[in-house]
N, C-alpha and C. Protein backbone atom coordinates (compact mmCIF):
# COMPACT_ATOMS: atom_id res chain seq x y z
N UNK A 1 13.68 8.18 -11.39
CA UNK A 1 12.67 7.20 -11.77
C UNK A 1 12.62 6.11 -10.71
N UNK A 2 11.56 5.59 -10.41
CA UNK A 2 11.03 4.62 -9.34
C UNK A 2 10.52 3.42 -9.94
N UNK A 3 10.73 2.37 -9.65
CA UNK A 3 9.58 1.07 -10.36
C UNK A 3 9.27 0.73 -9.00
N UNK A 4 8.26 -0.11 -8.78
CA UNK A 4 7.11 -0.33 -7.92
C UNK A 4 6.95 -1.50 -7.89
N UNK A 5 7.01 -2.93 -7.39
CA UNK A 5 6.12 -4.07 -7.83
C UNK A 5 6.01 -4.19 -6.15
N UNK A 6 4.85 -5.01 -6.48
CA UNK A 6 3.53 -5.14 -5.25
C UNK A 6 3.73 -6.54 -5.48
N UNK A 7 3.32 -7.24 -4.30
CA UNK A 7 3.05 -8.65 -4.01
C UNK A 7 2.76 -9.28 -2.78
N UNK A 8 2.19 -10.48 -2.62
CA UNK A 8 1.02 -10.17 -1.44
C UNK A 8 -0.37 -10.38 -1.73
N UNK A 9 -0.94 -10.46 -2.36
CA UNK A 9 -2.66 -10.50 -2.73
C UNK A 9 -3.08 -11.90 -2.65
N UNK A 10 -4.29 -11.62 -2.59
CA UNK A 10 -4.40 -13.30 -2.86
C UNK A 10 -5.75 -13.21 -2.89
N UNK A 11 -6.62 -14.46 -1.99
CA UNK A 11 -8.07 -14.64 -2.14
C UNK A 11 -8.15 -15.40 -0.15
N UNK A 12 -8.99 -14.13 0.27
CA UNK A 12 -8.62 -14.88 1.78
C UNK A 12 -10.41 -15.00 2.34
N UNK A 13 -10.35 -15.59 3.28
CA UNK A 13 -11.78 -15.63 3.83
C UNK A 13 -11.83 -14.39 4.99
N UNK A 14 -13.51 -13.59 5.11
CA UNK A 14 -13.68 -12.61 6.34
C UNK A 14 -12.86 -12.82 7.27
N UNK A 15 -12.14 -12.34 8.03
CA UNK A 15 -11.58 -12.48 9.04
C UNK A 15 -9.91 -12.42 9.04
N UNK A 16 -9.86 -12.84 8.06
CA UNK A 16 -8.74 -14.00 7.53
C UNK A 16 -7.56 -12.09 7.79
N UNK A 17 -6.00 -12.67 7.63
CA UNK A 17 -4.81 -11.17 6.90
C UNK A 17 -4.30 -11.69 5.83
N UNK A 18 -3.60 -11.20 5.42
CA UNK A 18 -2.77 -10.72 4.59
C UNK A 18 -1.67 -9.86 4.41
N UNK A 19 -0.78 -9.88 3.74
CA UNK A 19 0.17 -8.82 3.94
C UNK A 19 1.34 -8.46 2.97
N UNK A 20 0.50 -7.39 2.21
CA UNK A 20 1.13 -7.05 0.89
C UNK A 20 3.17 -5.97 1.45
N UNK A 21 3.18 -6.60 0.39
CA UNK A 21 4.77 -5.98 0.46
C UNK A 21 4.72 -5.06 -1.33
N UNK A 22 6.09 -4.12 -1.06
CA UNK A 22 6.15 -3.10 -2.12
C UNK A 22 7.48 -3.51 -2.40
N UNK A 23 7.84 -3.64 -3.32
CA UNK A 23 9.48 -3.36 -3.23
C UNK A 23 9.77 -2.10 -4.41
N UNK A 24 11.00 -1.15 -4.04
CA UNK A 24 11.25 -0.27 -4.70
C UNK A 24 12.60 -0.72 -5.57
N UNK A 25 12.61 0.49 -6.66
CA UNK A 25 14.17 0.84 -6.99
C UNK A 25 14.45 1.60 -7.97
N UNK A 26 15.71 2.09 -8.23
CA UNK A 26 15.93 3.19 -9.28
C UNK A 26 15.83 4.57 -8.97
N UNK A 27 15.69 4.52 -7.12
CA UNK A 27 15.94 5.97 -6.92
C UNK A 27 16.46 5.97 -5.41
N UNK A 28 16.22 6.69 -4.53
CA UNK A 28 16.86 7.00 -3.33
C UNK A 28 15.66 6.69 -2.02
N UNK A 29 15.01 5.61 -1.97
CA UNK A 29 13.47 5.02 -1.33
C UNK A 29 13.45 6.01 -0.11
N UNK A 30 14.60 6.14 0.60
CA UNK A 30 14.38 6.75 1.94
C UNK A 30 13.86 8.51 1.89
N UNK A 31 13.92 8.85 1.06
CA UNK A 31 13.30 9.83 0.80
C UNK A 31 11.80 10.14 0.26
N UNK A 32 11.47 8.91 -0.26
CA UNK A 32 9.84 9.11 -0.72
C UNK A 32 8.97 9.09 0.78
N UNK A 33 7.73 9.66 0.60
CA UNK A 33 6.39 9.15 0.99
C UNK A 33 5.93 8.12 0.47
N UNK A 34 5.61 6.84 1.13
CA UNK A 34 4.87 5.47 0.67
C UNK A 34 3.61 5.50 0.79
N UNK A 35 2.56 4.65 -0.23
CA UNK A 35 1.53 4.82 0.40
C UNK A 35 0.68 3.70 -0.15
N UNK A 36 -0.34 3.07 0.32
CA UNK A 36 -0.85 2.35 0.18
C UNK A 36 -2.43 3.01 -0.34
N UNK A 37 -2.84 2.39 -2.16
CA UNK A 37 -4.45 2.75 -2.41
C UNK A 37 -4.98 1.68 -2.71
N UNK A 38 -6.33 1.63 -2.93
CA UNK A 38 -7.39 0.62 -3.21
C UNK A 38 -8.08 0.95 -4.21
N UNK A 39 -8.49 0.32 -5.03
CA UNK A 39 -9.84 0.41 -6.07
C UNK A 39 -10.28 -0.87 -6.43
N UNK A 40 -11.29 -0.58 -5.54
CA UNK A 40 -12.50 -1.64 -6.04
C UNK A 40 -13.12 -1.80 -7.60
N UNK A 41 -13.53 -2.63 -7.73
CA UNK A 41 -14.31 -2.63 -9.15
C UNK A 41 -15.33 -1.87 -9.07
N UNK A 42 -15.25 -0.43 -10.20
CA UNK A 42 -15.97 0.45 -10.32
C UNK A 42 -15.90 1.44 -9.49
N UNK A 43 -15.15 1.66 -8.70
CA UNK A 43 -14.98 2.59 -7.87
C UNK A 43 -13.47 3.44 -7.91
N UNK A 44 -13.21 4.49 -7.44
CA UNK A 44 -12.03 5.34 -7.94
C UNK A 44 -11.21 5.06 -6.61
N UNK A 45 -10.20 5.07 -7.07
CA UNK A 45 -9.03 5.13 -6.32
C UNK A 45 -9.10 5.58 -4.87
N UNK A 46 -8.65 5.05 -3.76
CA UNK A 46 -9.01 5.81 -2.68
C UNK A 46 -7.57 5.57 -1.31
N UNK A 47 -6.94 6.21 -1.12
CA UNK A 47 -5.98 6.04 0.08
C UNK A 47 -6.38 5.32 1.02
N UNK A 48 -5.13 4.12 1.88
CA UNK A 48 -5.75 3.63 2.65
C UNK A 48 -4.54 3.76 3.56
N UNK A 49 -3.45 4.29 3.11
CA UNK A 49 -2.32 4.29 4.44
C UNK A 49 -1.35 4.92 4.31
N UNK A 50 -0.50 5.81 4.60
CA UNK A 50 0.33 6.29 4.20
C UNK A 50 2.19 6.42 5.25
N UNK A 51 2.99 6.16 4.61
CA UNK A 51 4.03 6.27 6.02
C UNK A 51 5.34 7.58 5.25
N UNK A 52 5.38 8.28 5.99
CA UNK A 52 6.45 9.34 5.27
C UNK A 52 7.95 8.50 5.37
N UNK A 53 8.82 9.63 5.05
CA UNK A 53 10.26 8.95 4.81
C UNK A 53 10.86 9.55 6.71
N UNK A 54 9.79 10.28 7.39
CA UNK A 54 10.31 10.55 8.77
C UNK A 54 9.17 9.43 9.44
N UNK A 55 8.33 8.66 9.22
CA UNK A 55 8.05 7.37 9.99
C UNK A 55 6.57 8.03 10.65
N UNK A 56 6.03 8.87 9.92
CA UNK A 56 4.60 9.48 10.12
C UNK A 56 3.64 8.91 9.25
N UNK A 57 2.78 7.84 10.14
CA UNK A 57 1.75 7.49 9.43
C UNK A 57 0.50 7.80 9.96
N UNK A 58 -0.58 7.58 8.77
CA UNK A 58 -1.92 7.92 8.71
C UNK A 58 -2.35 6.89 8.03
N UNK A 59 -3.92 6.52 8.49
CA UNK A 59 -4.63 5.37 8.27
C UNK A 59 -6.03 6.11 7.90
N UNK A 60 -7.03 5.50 6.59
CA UNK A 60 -7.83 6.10 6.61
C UNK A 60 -8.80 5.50 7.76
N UNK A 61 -10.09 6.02 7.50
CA UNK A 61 -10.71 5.47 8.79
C UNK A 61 -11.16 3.91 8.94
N UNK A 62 -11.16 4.22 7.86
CA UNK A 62 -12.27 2.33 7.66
C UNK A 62 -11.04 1.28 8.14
N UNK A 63 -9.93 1.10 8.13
CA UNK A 63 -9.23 0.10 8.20
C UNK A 63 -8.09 0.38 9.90
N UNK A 64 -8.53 1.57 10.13
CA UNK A 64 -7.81 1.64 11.69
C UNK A 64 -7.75 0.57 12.80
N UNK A 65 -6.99 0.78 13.41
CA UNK A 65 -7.02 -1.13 13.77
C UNK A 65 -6.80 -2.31 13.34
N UNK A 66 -6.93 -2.43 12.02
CA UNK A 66 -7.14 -3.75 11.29
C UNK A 66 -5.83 -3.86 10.72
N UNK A 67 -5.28 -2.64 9.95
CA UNK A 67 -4.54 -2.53 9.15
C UNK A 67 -2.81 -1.87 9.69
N UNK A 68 -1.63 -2.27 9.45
CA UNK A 68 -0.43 -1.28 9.65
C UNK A 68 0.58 -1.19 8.52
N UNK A 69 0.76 -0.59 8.39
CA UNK A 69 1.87 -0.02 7.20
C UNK A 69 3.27 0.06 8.08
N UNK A 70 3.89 -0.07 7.12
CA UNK A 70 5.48 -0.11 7.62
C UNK A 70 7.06 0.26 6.43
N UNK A 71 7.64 0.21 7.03
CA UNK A 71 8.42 0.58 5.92
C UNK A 71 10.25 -0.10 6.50
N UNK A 72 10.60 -0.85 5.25
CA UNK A 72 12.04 -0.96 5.92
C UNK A 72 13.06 -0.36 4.81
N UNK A 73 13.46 0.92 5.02
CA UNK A 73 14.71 1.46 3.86
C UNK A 73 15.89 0.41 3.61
N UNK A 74 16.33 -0.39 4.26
CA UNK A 74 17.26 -1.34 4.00
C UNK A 74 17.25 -2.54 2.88
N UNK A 75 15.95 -2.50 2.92
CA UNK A 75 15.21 -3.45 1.71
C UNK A 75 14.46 -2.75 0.89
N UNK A 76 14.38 -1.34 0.89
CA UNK A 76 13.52 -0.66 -0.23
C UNK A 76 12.27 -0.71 -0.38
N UNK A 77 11.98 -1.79 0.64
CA UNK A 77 10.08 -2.31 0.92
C UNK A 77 9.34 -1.32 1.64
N UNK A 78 7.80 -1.48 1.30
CA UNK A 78 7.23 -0.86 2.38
C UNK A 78 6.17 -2.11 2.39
N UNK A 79 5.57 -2.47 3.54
CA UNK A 79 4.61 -3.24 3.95
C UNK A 79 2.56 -2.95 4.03
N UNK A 80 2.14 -3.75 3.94
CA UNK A 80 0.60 -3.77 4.67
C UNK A 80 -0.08 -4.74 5.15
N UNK A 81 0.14 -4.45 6.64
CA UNK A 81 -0.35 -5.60 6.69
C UNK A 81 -1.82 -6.03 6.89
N UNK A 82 -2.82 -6.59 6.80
CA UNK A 82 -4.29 -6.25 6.98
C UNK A 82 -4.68 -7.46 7.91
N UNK A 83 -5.19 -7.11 9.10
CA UNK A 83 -5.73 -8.02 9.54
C UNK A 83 -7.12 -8.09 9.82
N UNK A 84 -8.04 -8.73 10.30
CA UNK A 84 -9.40 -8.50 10.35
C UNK A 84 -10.07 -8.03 9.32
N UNK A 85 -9.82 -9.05 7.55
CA UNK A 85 -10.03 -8.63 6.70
C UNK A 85 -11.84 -8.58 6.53
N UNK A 86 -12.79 -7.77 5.78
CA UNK A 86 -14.35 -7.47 5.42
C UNK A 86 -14.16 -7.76 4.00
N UNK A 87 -15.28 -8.01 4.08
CA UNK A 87 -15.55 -8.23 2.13
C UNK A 87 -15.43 -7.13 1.39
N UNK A 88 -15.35 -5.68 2.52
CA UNK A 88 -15.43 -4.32 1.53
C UNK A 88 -14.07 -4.21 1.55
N UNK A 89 -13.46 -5.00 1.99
CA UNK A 89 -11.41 -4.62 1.56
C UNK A 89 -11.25 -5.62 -0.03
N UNK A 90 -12.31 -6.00 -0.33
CA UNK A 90 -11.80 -6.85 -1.41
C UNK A 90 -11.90 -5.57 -2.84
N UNK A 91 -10.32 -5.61 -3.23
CA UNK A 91 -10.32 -4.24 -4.27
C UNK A 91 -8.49 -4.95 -4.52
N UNK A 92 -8.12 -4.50 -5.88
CA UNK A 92 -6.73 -4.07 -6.54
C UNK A 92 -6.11 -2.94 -5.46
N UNK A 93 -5.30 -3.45 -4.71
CA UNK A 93 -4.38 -2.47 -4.08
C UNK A 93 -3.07 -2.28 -4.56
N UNK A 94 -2.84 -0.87 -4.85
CA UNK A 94 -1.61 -0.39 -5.44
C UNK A 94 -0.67 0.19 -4.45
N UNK A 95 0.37 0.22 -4.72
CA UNK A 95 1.97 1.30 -4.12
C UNK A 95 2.37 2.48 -4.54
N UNK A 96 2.35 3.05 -3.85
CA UNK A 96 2.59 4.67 -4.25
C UNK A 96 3.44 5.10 -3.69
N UNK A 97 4.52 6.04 -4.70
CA UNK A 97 5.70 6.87 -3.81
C UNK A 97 5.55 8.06 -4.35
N UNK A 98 6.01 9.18 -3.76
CA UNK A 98 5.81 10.49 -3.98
C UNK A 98 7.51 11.24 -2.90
N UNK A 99 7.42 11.98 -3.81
CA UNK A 99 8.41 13.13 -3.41
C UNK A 99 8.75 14.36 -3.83
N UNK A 100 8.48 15.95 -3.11
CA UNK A 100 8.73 16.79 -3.84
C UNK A 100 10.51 17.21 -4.09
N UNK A 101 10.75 17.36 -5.21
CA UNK A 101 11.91 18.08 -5.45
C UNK A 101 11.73 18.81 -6.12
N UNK A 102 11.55 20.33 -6.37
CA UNK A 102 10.78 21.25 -7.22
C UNK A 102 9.46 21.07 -7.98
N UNK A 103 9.50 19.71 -8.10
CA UNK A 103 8.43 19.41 -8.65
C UNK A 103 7.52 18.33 -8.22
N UNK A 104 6.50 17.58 -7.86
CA UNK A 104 6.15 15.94 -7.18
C UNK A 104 6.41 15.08 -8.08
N UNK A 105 7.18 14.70 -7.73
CA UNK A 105 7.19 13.13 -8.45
C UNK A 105 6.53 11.91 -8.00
N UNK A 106 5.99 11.28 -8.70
CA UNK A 106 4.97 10.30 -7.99
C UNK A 106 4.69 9.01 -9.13
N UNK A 107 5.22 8.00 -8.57
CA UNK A 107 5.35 6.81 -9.16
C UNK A 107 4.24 5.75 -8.50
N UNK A 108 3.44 4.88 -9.37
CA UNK A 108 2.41 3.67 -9.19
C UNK A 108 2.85 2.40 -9.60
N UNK A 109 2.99 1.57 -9.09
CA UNK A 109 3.11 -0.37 -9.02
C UNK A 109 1.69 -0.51 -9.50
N UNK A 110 1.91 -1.86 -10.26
CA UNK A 110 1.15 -2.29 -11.14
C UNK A 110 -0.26 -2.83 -10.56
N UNK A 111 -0.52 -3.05 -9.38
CA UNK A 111 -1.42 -3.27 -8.46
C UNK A 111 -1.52 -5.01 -8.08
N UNK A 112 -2.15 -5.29 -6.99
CA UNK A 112 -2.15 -6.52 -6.78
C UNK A 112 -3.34 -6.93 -6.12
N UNK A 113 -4.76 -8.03 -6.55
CA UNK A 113 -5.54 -7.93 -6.23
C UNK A 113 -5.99 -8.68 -4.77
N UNK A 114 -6.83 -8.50 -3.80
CA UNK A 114 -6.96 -8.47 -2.59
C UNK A 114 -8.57 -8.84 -2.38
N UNK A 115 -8.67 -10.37 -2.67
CA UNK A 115 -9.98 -10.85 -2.71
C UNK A 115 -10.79 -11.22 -1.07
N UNK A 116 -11.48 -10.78 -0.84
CA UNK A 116 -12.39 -11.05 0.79
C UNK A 116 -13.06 -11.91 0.45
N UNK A 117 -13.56 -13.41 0.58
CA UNK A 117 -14.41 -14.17 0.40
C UNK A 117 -14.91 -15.27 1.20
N UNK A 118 -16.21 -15.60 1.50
CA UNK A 118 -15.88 -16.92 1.80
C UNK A 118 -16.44 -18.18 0.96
């Protein structure tokens, strides 16, 4: 079992970063896949970053450049950091871990919201 809490959100102006943190626990962190999703109001869930437990990440397209994910196993955290924030990043961003051991296990943080405004 994994718990998840997210923190980091806030209410920033265009342009402006941010930089959500994850913290884990209750299992073995260095072994999950981390990952960073978004959902906007009214809109479904959508990946925006992902870093494995071997340090392989992927960015979706919209936020390349802007955005880096990170991860420190010593603290159980994984990071995001967003810079060159748009009004279309304004959405509830959640934490995600995943790992197969015969079966996927895959745990969600409660989300933390990520306002673009000016």
């Amino acid at each position: 079992q994994v718990q998840l809490v997210e923190s980091g959100g806030g209410l920033v102006q265009p342009g402006g970063s941010l930089r959500l943190s994850c913290t884990a626990s209750g299992s073995i962190f260095r072994l999950y896949t981390m990952a960073w999703y978004r959902q906007a109001l009214g809109q479904q869930r959508d990946l925006v970053a992902t870093i494995t437990n071997d340090g392989t990440i992927h960015y979706t397209e919209s936020v390349k450049g802007r955005f880096t994910i990170s991860r420190d196993n010593a603290k159980n955290t994984v990071y995001l950091q967003m810079n060159s924030l748009k009004p279309d990043d304004t959405a509830v961003y959640f934490c995600n871990a995943e790992r197969i051991a015969g079966i996927t296990l895959k745990y969600w943080g409660q989300g933390t919201q990520v306002t673009v405004s000016s």
